[in-house]
C-alpha atoms as a PDB file:
ATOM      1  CA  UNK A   1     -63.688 -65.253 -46.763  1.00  0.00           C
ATOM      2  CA  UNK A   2     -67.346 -66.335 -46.417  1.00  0.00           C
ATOM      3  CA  UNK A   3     -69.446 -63.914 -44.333  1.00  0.00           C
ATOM      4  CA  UNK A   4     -70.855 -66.362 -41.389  1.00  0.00           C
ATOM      5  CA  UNK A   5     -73.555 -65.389 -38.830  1.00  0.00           C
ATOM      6  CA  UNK A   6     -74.682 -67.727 -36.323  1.00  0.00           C
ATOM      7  CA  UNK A   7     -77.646 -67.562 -34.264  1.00  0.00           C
ATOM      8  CA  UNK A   8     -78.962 -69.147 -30.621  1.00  0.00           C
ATOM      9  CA  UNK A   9     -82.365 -70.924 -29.992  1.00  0.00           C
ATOM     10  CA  UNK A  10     -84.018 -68.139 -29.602  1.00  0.00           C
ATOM     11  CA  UNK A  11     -82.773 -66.308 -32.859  1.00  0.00           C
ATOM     12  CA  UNK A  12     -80.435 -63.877 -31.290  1.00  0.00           C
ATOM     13  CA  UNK A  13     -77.645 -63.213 -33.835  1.00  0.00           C
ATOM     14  CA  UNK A  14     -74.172 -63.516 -32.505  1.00  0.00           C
ATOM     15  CA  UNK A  15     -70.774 -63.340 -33.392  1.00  0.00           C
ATOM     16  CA  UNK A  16     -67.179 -65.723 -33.145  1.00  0.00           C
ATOM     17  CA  UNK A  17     -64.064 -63.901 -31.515  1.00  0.00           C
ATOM     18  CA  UNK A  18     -61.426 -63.110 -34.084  1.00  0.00           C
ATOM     19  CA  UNK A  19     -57.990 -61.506 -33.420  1.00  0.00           C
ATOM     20  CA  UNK A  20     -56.950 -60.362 -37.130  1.00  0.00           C
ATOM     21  CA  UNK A  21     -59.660 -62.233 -38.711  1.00  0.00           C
ATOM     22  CA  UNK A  22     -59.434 -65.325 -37.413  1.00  0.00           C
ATOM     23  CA  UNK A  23     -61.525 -67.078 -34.992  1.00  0.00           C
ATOM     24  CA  UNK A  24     -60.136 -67.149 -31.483  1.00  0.00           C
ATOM     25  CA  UNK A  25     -59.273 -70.441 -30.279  1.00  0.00           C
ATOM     26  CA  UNK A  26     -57.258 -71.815 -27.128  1.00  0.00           C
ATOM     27  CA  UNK A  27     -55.152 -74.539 -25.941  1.00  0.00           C
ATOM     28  CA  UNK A  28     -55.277 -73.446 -22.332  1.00  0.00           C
ATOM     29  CA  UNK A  29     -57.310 -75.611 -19.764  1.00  0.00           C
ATOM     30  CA  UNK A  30     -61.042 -73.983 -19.247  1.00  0.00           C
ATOM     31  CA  UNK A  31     -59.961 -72.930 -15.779  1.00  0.00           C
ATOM     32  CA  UNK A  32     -57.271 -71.127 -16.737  1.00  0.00           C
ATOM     33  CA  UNK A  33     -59.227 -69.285 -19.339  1.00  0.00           C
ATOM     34  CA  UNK A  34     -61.857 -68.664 -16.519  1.00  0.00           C
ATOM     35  CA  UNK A  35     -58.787 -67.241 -14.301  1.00  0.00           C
ATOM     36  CA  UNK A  36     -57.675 -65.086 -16.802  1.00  0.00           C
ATOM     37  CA  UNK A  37     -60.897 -63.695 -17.262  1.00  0.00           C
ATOM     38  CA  UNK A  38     -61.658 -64.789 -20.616  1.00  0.00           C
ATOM     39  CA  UNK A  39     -64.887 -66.232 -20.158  1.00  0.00           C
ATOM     40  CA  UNK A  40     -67.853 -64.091 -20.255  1.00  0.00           C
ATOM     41  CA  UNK A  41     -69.681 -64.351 -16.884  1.00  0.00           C
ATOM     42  CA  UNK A  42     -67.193 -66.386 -15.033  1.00  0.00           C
ATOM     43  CA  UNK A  43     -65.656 -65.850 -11.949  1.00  0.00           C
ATOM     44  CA  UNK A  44     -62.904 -67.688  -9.632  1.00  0.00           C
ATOM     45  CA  UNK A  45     -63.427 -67.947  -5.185  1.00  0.00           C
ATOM     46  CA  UNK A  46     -60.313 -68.914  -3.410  1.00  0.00           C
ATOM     47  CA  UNK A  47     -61.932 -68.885   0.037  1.00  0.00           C
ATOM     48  CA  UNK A  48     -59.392 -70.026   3.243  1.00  0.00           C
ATOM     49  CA  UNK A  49     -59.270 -69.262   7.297  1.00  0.00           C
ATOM     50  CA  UNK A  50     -57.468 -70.082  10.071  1.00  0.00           C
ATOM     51  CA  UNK A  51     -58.290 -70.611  14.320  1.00  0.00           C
ATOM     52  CA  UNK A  52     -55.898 -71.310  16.321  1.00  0.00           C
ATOM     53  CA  UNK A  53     -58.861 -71.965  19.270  1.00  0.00           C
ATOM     54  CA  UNK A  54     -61.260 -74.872  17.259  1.00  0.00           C
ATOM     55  CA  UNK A  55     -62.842 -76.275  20.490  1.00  0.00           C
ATOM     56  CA  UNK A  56     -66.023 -78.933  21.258  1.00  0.00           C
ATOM     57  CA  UNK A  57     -68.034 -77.446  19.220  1.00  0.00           C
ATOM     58  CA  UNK A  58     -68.308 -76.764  15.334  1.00  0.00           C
ATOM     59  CA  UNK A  59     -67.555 -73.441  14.434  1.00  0.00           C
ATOM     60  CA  UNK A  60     -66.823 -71.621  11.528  1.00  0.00           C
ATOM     61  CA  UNK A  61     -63.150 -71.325  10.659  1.00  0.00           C
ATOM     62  CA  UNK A  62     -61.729 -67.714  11.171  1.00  0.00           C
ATOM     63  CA  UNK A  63     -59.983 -65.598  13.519  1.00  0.00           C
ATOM     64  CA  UNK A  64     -62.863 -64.442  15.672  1.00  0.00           C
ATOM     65  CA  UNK A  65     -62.390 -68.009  17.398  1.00  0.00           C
ATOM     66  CA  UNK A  66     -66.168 -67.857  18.052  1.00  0.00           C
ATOM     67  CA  UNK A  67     -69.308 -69.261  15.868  1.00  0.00           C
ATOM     68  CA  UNK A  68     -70.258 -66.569  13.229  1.00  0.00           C
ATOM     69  CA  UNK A  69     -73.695 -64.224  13.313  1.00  0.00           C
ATOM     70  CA  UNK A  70     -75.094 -64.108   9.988  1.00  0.00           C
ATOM     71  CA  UNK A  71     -76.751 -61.096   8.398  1.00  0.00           C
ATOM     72  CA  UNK A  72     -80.992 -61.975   8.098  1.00  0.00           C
ATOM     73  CA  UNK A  73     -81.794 -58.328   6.911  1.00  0.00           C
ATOM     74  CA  UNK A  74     -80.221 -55.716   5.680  1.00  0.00           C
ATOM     75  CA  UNK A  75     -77.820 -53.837   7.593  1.00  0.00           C
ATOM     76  CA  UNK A  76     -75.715 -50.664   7.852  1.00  0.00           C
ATOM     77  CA  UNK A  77     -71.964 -51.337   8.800  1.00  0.00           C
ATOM     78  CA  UNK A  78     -69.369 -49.838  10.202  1.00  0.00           C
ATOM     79  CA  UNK A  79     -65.309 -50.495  10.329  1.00  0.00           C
ATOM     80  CA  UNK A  80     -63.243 -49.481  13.412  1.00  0.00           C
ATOM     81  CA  UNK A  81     -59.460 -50.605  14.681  1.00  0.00           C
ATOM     82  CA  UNK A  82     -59.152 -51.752  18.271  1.00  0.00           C
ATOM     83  CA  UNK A  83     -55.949 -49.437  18.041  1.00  0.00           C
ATOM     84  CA  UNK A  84     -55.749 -45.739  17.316  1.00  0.00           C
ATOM     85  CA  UNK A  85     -53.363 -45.244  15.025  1.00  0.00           C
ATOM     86  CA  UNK A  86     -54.789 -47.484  11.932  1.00  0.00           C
ATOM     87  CA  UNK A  87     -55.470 -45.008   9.821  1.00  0.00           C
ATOM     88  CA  UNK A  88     -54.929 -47.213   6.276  1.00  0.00           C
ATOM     89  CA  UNK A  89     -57.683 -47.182   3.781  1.00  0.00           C
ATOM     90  CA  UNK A  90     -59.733 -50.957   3.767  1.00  0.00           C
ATOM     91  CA  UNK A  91     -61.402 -52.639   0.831  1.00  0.00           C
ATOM     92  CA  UNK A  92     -64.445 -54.705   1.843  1.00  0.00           C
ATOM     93  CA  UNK A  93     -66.225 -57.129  -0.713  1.00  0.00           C
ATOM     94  CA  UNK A  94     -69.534 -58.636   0.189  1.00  0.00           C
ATOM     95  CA  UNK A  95     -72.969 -58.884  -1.264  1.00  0.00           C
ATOM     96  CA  UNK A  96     -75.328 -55.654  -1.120  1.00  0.00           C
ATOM     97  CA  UNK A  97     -79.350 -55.688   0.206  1.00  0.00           C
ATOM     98  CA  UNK A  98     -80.500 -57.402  -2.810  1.00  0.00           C
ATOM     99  CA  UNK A  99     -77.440 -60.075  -2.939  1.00  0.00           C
ATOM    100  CA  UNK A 100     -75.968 -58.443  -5.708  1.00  0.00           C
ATOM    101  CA  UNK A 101     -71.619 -58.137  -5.556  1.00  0.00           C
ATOM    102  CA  UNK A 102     -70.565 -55.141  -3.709  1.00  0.00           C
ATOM    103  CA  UNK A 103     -66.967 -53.820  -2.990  1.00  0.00           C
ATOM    104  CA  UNK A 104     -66.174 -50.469  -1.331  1.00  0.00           C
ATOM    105  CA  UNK A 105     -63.343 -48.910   0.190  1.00  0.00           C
ATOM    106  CA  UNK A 106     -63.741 -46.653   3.521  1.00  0.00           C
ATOM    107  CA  UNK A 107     -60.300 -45.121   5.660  1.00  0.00           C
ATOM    108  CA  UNK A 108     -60.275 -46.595   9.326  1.00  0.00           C
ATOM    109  CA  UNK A 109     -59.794 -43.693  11.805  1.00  0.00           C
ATOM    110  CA  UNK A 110     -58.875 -45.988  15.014  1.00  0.00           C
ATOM    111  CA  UNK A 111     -61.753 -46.314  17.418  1.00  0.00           C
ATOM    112  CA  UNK A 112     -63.775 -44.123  15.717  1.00  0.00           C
ATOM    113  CA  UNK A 113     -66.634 -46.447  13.562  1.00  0.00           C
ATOM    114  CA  UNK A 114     -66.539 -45.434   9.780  1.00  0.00           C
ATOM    115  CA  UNK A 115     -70.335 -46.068   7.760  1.00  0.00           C
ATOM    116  CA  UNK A 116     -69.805 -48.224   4.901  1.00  0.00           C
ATOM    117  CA  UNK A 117     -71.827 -47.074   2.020  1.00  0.00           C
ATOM    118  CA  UNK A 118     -75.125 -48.891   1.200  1.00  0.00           C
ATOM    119  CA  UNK A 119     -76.356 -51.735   3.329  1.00  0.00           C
ATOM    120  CA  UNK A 120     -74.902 -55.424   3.494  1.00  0.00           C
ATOM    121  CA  UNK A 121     -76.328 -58.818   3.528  1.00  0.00           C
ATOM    122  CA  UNK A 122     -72.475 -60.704   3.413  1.00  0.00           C
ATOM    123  CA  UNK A 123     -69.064 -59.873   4.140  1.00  0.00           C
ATOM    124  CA  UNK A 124     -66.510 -62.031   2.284  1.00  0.00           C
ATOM    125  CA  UNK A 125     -63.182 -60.450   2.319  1.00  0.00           C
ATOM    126  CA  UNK A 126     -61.251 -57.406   3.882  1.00  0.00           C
ATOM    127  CA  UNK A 127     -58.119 -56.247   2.661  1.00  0.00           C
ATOM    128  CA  UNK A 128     -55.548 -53.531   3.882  1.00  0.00           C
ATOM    129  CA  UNK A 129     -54.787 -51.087   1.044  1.00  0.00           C
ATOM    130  CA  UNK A 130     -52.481 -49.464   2.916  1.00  0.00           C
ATOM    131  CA  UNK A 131     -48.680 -49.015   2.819  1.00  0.00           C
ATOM    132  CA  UNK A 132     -48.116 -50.117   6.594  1.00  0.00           C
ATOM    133  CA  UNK A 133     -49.358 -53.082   8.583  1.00  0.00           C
ATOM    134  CA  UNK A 134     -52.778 -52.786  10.744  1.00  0.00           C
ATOM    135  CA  UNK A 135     -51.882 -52.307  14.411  1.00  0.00           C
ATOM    136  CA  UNK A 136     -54.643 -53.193  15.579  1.00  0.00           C
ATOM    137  CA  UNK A 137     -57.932 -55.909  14.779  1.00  0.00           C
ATOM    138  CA  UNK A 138     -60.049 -54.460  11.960  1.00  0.00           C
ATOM    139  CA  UNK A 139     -63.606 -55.244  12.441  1.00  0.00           C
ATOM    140  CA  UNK A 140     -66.604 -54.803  10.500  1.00  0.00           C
ATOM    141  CA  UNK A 141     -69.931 -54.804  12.245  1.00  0.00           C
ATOM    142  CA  UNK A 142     -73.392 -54.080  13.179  1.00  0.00           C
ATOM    143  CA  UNK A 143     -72.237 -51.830  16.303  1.00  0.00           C
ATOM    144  CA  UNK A 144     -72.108 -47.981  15.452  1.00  0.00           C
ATOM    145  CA  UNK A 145     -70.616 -46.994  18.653  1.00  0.00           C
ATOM    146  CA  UNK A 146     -68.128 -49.558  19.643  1.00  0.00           C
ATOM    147  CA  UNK A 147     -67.616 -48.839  23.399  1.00  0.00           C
ATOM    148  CA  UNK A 148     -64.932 -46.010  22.519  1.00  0.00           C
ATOM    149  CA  UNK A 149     -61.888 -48.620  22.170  1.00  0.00           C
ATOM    150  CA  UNK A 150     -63.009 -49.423  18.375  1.00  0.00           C
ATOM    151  CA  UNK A 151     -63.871 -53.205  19.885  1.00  0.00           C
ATOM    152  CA  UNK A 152     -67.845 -54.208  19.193  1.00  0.00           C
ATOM    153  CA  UNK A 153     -69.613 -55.393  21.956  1.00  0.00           C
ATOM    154  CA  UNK A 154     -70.681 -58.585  21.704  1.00  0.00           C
ATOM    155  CA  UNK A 155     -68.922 -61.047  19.075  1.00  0.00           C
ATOM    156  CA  UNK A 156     -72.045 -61.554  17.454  1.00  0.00           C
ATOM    157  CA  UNK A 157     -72.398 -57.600  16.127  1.00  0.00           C
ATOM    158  CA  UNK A 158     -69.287 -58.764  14.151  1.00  0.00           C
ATOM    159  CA  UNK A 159     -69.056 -59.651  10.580  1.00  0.00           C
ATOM    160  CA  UNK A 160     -66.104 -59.523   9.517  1.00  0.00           C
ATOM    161  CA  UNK A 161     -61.981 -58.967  10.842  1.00  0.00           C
ATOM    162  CA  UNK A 162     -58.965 -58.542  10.319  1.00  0.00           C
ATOM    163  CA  UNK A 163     -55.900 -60.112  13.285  1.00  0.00           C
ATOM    164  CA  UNK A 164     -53.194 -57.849  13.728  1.00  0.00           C
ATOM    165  CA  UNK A 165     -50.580 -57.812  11.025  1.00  0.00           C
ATOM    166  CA  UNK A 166     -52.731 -60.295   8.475  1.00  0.00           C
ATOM    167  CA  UNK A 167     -53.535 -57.336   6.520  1.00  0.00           C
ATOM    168  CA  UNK A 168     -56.888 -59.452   5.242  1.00  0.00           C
ATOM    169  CA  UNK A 169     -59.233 -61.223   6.431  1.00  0.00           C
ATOM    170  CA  UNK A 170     -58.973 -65.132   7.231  1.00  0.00           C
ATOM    171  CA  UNK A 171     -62.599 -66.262   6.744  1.00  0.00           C
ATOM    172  CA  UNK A 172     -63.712 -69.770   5.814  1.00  0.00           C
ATOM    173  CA  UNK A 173     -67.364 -69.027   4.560  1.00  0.00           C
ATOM    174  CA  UNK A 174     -69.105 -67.383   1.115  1.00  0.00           C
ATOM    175  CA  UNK A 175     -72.299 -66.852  -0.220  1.00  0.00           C
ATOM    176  CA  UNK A 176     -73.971 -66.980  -3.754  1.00  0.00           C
ATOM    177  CA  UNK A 177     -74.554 -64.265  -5.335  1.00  0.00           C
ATOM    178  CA  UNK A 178     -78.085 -63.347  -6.858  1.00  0.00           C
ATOM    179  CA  UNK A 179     -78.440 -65.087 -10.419  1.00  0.00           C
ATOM    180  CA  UNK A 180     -75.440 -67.238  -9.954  1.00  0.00           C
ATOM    181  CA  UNK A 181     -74.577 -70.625  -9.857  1.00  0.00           C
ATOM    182  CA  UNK A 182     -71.201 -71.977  -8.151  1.00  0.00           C
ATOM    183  CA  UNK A 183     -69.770 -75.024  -8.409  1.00  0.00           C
ATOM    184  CA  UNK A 184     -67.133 -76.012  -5.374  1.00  0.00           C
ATOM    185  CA  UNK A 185     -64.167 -77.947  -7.522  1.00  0.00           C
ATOM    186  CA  UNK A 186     -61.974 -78.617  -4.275  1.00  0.00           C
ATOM    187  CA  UNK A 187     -61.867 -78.748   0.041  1.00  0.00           C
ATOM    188  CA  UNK A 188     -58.853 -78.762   2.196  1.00  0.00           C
ATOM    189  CA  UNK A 189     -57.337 -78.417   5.843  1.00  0.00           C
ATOM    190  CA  UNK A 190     -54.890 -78.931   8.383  1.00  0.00           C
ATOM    191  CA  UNK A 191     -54.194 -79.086  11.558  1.00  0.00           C
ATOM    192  CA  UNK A 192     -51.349 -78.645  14.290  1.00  0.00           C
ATOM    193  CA  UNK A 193     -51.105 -78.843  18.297  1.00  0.00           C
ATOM    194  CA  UNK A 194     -48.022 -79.107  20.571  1.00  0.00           C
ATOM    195  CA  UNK A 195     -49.455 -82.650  21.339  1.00  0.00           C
ATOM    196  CA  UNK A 196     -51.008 -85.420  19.196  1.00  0.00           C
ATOM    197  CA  UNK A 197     -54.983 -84.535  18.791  1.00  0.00           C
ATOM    198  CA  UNK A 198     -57.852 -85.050  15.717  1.00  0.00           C
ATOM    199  CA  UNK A 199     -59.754 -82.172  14.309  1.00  0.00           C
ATOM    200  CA  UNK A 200     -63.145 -82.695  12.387  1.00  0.00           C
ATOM    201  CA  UNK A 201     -63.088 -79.818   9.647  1.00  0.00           C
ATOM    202  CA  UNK A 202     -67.436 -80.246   7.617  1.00  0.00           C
ATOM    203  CA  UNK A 203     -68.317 -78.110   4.345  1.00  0.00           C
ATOM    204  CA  UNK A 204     -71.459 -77.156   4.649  1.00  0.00           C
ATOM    205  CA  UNK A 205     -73.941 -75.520   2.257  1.00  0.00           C
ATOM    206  CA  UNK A 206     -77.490 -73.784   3.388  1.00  0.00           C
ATOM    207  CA  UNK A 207     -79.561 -73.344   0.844  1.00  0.00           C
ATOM    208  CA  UNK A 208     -81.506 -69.934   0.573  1.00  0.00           C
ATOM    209  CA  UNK A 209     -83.869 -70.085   3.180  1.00  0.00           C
ATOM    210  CA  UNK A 210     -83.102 -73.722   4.492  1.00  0.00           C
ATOM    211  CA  UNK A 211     -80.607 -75.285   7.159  1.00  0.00           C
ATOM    212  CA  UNK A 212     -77.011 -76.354   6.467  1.00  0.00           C
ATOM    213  CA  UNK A 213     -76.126 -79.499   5.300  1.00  0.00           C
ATOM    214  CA  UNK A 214     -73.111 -81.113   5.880  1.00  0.00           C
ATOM    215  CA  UNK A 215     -71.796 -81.538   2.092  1.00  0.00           C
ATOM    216  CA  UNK A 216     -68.354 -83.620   3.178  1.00  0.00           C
ATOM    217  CA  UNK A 217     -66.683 -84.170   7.122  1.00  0.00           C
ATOM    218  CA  UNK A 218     -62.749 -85.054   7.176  1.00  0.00           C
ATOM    219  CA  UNK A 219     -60.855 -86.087  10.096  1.00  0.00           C
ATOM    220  CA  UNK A 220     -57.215 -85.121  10.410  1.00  0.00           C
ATOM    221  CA  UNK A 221     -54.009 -86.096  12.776  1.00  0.00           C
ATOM    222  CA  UNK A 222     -52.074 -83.310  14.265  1.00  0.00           C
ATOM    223  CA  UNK A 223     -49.851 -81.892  11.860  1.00  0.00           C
ATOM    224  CA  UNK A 224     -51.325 -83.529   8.843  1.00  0.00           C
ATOM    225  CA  UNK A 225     -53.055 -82.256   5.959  1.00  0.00           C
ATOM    226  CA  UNK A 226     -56.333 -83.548   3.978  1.00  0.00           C
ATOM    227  CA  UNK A 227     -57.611 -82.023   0.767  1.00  0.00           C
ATOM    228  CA  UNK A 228     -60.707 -83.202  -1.692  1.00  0.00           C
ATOM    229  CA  UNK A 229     -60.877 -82.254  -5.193  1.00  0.00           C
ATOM    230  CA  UNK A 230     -64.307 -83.043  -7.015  1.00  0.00           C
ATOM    231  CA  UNK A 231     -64.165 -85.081 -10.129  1.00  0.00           C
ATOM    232  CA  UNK A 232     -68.203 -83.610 -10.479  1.00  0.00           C
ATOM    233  CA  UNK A 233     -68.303 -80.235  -8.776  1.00  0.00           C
ATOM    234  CA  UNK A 234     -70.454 -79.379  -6.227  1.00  0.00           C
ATOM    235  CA  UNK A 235     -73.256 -77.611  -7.271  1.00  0.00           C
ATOM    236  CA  UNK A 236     -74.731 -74.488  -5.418  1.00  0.00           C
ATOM    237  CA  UNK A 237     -77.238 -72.282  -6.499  1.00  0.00           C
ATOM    238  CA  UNK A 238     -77.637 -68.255  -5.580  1.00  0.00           C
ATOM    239  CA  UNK A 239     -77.739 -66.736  -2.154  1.00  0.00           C
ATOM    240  CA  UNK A 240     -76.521 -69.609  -0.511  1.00  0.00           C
ATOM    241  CA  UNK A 241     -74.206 -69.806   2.181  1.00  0.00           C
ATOM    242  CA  UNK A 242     -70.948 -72.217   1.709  1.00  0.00           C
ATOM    243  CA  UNK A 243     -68.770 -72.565   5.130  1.00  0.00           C
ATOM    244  CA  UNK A 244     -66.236 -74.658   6.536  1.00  0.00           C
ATOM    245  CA  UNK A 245     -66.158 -75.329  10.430  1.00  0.00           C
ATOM    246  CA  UNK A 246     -64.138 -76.776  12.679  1.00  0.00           C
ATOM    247  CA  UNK A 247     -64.313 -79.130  16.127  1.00  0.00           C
ATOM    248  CA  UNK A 248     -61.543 -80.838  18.195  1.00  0.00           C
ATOM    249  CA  UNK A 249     -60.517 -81.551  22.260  1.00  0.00           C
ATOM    250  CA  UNK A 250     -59.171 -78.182  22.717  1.00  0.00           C
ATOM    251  CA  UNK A 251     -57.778 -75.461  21.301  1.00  0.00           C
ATOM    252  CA  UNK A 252     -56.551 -77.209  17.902  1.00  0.00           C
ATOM    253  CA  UNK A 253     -54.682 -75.146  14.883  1.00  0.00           C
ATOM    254  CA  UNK A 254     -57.078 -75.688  11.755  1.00  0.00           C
ATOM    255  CA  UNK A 255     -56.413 -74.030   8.242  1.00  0.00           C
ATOM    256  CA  UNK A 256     -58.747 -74.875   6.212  1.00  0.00           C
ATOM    257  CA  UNK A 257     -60.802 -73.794   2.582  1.00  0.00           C
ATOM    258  CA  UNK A 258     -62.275 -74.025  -0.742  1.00  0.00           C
ATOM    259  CA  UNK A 259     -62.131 -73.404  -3.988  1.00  0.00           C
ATOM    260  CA  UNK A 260     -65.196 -72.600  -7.098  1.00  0.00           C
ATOM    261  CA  UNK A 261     -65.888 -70.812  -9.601  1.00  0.00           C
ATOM    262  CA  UNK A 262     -69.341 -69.103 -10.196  1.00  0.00           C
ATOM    263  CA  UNK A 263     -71.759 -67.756 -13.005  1.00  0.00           C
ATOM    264  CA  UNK A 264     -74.587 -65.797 -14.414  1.00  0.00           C
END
């Protein structure tokens, strides 16, 4: 076999990926190969929530049933149950003070507000590592001293939650991280009511420092679903923030979310 060295434009030597001496090849779709984690610097977002209260106004779709407060600097959080016996250890995922990926794991202790290590400027997703369902609602937020039932006090000191029995969080919105590039590939939703209403479900992106701009706006019947997949994904660059909201008459069910995937 013929030794073979390849190098980039700016002559940087670099191997080919061999498995027993031959060069690695693969008939799998490049998504796949991204799921699997087989592509250097590529990762997959499956991002979804769910309100079962989308109202007059647009608001972001999750379980808070209010319009979310985002992080401007960064800040120390805390995790408490608004019951006393979740005592399960949580896994929160978010970006840290300088937008970089962050995950940690902290123990809930019922009312009692737990510190999350280092300081936050995003919360994506929660997730209960325990063995038993949470009791009570999980929140993550600004508030280190909850009003002693483990609830913060305004809706705006919270950043992230989990409803009773979901066991994760249901939270339509994202954010870049530092030295990243996403591209959105696909944008769904549905809706349900007793009686026959219309819910307006917008993707929006704000770019770092901007506004958000509505990037697409679907209208759906009661108990009808709506997806869009991208033939040319959307393009978003780093630390921006990537939401889906919701409006309709009154109280309207709305599921809704996206899919990307993102790199260095």
């Amino acid at each position: 076999m013929l030794p073979l060295k390849l190098i980039d434009e700016n002559g940087t030597t670099f191997g080919v990926e061999r498995v027993k001496n031959r060069q690695r090849v693969s008939t799998k779709d490049y998504f796949t190969e991204m799921a699997e984690g087989n592509l250097s610097g590529h990762k997959t977002v499956s991002k979804f929530g769910f309100t079962d209260a989308a109202n007059a106004t647009h608001e972001e779709v999750w379980t808070a049933e209010t319009a979310y407060t985002y992080i401007t600097t960064p800040a120390t959080l805390y995790l408490s149950s608004s019951n006393t016996n979740d005592d399960q250890p949580y896994e929160i995922q978010g970006l840290d003070g300088d937008w970089n990926e962050q995950t940690e794991t902290v123990t809930a202790n019922g009312f009692l507000p737990i510190t999350l290590p280092g300081t936050w400027t995003r919360i994506f997703r929660m997730k209960n590592m325990g063995t038993t369902n949470n009791a009570g609602i999980i929140y993550v937020g600004i508030d280190s001293d909850p009003g002693g039932d483990g609830i913060p006090d305004a809706p705006t000191d919270i950043k992230g939650e989990i409803a009773v029995g979901r066991n994760q969080t249901l939270m339509a919105f994202w954010a870049v991280p530092t030295n990243h590039t996403a591209y959105v590939t696909n944008f769904y939703a549905s809706c349900a009511h007793a009686t026959a209403k219309v819910g307006e479900v917008a993707l929006w992106v704000r770019p770092y420092g901007g506004v958000f701009q509505t990037k697409k706006i679907i209208s759906i019947n009661n108990g009808q679903t709506a997806q869009i997949r991208y033939d040319f994904p959307l393009k978003v660059e780093a630390k921006s923030d990537i939401r889906i909201t919701a409006k309709a008459a009154s109280d309207l069910t709305i599921s809704a979310g996206f899919d990307l995937w993102y790199e260095e």
